[in-house]
Protein backbone atom coordinates (compact mmCIF):
# COMPACT_ATOMS: atom_id res chain seq x y z
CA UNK A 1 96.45 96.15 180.11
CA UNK A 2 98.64 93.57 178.79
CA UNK A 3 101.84 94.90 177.43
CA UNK A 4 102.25 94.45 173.43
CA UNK A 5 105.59 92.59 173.41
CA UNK A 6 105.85 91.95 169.91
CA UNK A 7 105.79 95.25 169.06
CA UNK A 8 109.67 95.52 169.63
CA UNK A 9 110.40 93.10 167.69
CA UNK A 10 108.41 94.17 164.72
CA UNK A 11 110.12 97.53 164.88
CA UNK A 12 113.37 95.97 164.37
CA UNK A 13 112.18 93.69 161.53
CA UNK A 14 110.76 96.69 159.66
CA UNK A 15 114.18 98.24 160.25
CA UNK A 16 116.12 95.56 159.03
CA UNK A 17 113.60 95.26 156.12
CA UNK A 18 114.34 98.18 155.16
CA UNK A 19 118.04 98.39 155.26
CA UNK A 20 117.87 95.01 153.62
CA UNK A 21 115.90 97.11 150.81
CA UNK A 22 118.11 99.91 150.82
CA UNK A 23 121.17 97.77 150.17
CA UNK A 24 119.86 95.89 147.71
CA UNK A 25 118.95 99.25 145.70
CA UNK A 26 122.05 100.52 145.83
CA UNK A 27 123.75 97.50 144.77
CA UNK A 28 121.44 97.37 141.90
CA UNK A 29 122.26 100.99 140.65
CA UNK A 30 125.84 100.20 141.30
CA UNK A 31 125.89 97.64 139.03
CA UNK A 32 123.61 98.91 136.83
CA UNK A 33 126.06 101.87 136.34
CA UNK A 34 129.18 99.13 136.51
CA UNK A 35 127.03 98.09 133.00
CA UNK A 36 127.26 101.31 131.71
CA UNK A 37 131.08 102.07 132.27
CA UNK A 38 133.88 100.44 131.17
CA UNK A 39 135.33 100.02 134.54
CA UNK A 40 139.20 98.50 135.10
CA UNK A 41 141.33 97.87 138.00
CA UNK A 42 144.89 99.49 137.68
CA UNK A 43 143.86 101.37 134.29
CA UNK A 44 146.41 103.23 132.34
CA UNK A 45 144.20 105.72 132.55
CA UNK A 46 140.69 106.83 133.22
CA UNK A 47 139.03 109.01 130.28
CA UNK A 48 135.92 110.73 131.72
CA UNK A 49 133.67 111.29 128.75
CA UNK A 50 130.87 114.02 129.02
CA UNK A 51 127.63 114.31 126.85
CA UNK A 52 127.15 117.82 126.89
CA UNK A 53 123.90 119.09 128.34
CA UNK A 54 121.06 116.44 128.90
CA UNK A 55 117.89 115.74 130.80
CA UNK A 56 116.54 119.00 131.51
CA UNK A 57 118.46 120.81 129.37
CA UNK A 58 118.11 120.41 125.27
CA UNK A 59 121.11 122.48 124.34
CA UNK A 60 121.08 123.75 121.17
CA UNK A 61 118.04 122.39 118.90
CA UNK A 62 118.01 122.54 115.08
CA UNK A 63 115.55 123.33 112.81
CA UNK A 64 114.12 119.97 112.49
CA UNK A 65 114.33 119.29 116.24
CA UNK A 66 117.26 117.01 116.71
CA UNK A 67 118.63 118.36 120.08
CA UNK A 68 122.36 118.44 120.68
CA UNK A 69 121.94 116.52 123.92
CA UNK A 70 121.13 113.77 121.80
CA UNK A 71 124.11 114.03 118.92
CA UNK A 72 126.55 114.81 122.35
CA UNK A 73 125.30 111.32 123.94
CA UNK A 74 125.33 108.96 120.41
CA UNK A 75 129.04 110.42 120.14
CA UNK A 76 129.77 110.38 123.31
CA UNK A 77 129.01 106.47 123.99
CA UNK A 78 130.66 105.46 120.70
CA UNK A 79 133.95 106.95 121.62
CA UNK A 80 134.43 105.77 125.07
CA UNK A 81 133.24 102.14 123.27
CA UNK A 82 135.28 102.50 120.50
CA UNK A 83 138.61 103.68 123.10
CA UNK A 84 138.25 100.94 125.16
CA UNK A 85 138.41 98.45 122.42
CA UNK A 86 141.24 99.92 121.56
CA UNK A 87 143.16 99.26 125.02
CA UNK A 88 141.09 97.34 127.28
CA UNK A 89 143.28 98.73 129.97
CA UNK A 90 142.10 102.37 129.51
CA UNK A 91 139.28 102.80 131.97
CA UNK A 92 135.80 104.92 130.49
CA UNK A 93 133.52 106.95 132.46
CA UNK A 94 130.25 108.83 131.30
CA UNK A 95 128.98 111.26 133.14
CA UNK A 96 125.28 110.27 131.99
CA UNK A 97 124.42 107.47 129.95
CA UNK A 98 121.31 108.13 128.96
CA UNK A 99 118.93 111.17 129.40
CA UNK A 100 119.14 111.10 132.71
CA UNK A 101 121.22 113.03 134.93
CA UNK A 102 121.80 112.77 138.48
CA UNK A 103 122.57 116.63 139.44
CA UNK A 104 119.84 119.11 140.24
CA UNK A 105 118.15 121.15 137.19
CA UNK A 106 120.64 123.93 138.12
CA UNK A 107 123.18 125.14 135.10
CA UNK A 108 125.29 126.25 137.98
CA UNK A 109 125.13 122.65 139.81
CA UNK A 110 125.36 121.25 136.88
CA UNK A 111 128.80 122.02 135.66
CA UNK A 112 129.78 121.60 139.47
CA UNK A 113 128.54 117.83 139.15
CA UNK A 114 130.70 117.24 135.61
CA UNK A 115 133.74 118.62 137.64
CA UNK A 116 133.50 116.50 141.09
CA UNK A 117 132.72 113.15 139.05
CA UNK A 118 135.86 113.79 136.88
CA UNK A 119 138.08 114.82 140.22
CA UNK A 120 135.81 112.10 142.51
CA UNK A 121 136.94 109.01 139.68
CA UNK A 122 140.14 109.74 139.62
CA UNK A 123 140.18 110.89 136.25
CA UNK A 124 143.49 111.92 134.19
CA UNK A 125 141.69 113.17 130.62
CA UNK A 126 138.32 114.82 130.41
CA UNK A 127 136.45 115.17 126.90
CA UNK A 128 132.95 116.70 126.80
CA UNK A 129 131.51 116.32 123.70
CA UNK A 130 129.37 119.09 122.27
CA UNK A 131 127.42 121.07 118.96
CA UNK A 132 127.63 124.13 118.76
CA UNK A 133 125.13 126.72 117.25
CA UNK A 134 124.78 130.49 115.81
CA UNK A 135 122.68 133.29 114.22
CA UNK A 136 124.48 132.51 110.95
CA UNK A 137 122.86 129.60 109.23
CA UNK A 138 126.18 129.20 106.82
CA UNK A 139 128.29 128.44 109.64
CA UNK A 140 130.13 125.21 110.18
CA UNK A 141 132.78 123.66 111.46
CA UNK A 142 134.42 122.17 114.27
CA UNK A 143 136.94 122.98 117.23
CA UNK A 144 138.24 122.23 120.73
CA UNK A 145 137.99 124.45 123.95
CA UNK A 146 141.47 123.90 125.83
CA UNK A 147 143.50 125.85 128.24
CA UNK A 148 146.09 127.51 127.59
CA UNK A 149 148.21 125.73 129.63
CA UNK A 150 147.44 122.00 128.65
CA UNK A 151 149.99 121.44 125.90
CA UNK A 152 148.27 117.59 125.91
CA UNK A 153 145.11 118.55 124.99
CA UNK A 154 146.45 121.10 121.86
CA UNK A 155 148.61 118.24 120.94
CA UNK A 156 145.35 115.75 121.10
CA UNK A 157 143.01 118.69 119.21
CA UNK A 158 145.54 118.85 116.31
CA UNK A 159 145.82 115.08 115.92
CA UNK A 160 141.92 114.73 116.15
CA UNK A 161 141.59 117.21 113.55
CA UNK A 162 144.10 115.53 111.13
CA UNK A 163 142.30 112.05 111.71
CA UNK A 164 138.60 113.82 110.79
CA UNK A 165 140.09 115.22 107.61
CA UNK A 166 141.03 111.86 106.98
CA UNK A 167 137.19 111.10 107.43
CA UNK A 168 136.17 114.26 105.43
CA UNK A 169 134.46 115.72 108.33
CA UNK A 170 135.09 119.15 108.72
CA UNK A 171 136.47 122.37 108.15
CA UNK A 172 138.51 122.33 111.01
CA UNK A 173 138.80 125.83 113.22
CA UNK A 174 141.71 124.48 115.10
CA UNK A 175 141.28 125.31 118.75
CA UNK A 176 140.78 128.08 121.10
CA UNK A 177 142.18 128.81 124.36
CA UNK A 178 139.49 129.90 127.57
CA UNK A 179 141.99 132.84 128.25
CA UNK A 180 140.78 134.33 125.23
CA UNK A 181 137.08 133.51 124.70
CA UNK A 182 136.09 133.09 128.41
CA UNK A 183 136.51 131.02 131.31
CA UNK A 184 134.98 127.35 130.32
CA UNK A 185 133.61 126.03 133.68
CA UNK A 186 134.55 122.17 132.87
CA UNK A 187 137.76 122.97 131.37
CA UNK A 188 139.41 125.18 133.37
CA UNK A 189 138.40 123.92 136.55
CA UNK A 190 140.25 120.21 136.05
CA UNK A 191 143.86 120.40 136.19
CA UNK A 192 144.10 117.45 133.99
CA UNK A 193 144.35 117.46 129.86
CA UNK A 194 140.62 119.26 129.65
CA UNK A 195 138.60 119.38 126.55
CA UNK A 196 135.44 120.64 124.94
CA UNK A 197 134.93 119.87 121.82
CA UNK A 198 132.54 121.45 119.47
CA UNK A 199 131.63 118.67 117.13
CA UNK A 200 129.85 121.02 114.34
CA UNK A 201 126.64 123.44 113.85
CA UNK A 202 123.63 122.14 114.80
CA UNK A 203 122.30 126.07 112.81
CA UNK A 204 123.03 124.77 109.95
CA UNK A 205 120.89 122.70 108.10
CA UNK A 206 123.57 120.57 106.35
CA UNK A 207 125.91 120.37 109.21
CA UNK A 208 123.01 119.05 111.74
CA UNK A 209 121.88 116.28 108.78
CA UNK A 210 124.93 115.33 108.60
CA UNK A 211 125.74 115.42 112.33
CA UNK A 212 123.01 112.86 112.91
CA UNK A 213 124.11 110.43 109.96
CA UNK A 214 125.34 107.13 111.42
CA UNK A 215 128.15 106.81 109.52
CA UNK A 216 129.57 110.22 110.02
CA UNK A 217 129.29 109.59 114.10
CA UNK A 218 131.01 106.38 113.41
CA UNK A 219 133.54 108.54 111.55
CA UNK A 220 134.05 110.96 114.35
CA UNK A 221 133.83 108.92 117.82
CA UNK A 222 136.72 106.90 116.05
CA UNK A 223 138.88 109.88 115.55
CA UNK A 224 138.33 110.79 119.00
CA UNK A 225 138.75 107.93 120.15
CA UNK A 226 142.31 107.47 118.16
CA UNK A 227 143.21 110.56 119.16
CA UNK A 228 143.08 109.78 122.72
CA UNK A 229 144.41 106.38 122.31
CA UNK A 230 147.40 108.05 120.92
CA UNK A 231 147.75 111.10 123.85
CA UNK A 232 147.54 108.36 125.78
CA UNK A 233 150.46 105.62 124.41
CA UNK A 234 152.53 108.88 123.65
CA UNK A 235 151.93 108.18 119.66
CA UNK A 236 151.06 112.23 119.07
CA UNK A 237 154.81 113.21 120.05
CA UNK A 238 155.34 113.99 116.54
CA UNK A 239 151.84 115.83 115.56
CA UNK A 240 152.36 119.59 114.86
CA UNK A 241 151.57 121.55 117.35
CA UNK A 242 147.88 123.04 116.50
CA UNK A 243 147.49 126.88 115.59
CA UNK A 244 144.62 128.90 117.33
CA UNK A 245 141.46 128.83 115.24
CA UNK A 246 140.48 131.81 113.79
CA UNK A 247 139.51 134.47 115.53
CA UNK A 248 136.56 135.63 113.32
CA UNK A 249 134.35 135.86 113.65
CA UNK A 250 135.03 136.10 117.64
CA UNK A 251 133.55 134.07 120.40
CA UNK A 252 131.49 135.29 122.29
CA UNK A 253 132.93 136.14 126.30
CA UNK A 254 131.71 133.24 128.16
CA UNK A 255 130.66 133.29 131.96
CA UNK A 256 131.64 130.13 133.78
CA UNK A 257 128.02 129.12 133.44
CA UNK A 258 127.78 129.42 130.18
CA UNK A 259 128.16 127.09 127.16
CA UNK A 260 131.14 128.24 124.01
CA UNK A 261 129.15 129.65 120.84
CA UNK A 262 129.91 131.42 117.87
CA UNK A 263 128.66 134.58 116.40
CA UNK A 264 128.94 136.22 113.58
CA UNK A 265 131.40 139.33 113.22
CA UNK A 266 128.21 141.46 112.14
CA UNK A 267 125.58 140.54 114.87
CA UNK A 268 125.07 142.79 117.11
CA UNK A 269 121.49 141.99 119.05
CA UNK A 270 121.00 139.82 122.16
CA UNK A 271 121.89 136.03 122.23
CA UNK A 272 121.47 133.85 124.97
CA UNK A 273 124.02 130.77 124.06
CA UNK A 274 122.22 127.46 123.53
């Protein structure tokens, strides 16, 4: 029988085809995500910015549907946009850019994924940007999640919430500290300035309207933004340190899984956070 002797050589084409294919996939996502990112050599610093929830995961959902997921992302784009802009040589990273996420449809994995990208690009400030959302229809507001130890991100909070009541976006709640509402999985696992920030109440009616207004995102994703921009350059050295928010009604004891909410001082049913 006579020997096939091509049959080498076509292995070894196919091969090389499909490394050639490989390659050229992975150079297109990595510039495809280059696109996305506002990527610098020798930054000043590198702000990872993190739409809360997303893909599989809604978070909270208002009345009329709008899902936090999709307020988180809107503000969460603008901001690293709008901080950039601001100093070219501060380097932005998103954890998603779009619905899509690239972790497994695991809460647990999840907030693991947030955490390694922040640690794996070198990041020195983390900001995930959330709504928030309770039993009580009438509540409102908005806050950051810090820990107690990060001075930089209380200083950052307080000068955030001085440049939204500029914008007449509010009340402000000041900020709360994990060591007293529960351990916050992406917060206090980063030993850099760490914070969530709960942009409002997706609960109540008004609040979530005016969440999704385009003018009022412009309003806040340029107050966080200036805020950073101003941790960064050492311009908040003079802010006033911020109090603790209010502690009623209380938080709710969070597990490291879990996402911050707020409930009111009277309810006392079941609630599993949004």
């Amino acid at each position: 029988m006579k020997k096939k002797k091509w049959l080498p050589i076509l292995v070894v084409w196919l091969l090389l085809g499909g490394v050639a294919v490989w390659g050229l996939s992975q150079f297109v996502t990595e510039q495809i995500w280059k696109s996305h990112n506002y990527i610098v050599e020798n930054p000043v610093a590198t702000v990872m910015i993190d739409p809360g929830h997303g893909g599989y995961d809604s978070g909270a959902v208002a009345a009329d549907g709008t899902m936090e997921k999709d307020v988180a992302l809107a503000l969460a784009l603008q901001t690293g946009e709008k901080l950039h802009n601001m100093d070219p040589s501060i380097q932005i990273i998103f954890t998603r850019y779009d619905d899509n996420v690239s972790w497994p449809d695991n809460e647990a994995e999840d907030l693991q994924a947030r955490v390694a990208m922040a640690i794996n690009y070198g990041a020195t400030h983390y900001l995930a940007i959330h709504c928030n959302s309770a039993e009580d229809p009438s509540a409102l507001g908005h806050f950051g999640i810090v820990r107690q130890d990060d001075v930089t991100s209380q200083r950052i909070c307080q000068n955030l919430d001085n440049y939204l009541a500029a914008a007449n976006w509010g009340p402000a709640l000041g900020f709360r500290k994990t060591s007293d509402i529960g351990s916050i999985f992406v917060v206090d696992q980063l030993g850099i300035p760490s914070m969530l920030f709960e942009t409002g109440f997706l609960s109540n009616p008004t609040e979530a309207m005016q969440m999704r207004d385009p003018g009022n995102q412009d309003a806040i994703s340029t107050a966080l933004a200036q805020a950073y921009y101003d941790s960064i350059h050492g311009l908040d050295v003079n802010v006033a340190m911020p109090q603790a928010a209010v502690q009623e009604p209380e938080a709710v004891q969070e597990t490291p899984e879990a996402e911050p909410v707020w409930v009111p001082e009277d309810y006392t049913g079941d609630y599993i956070p949004q």
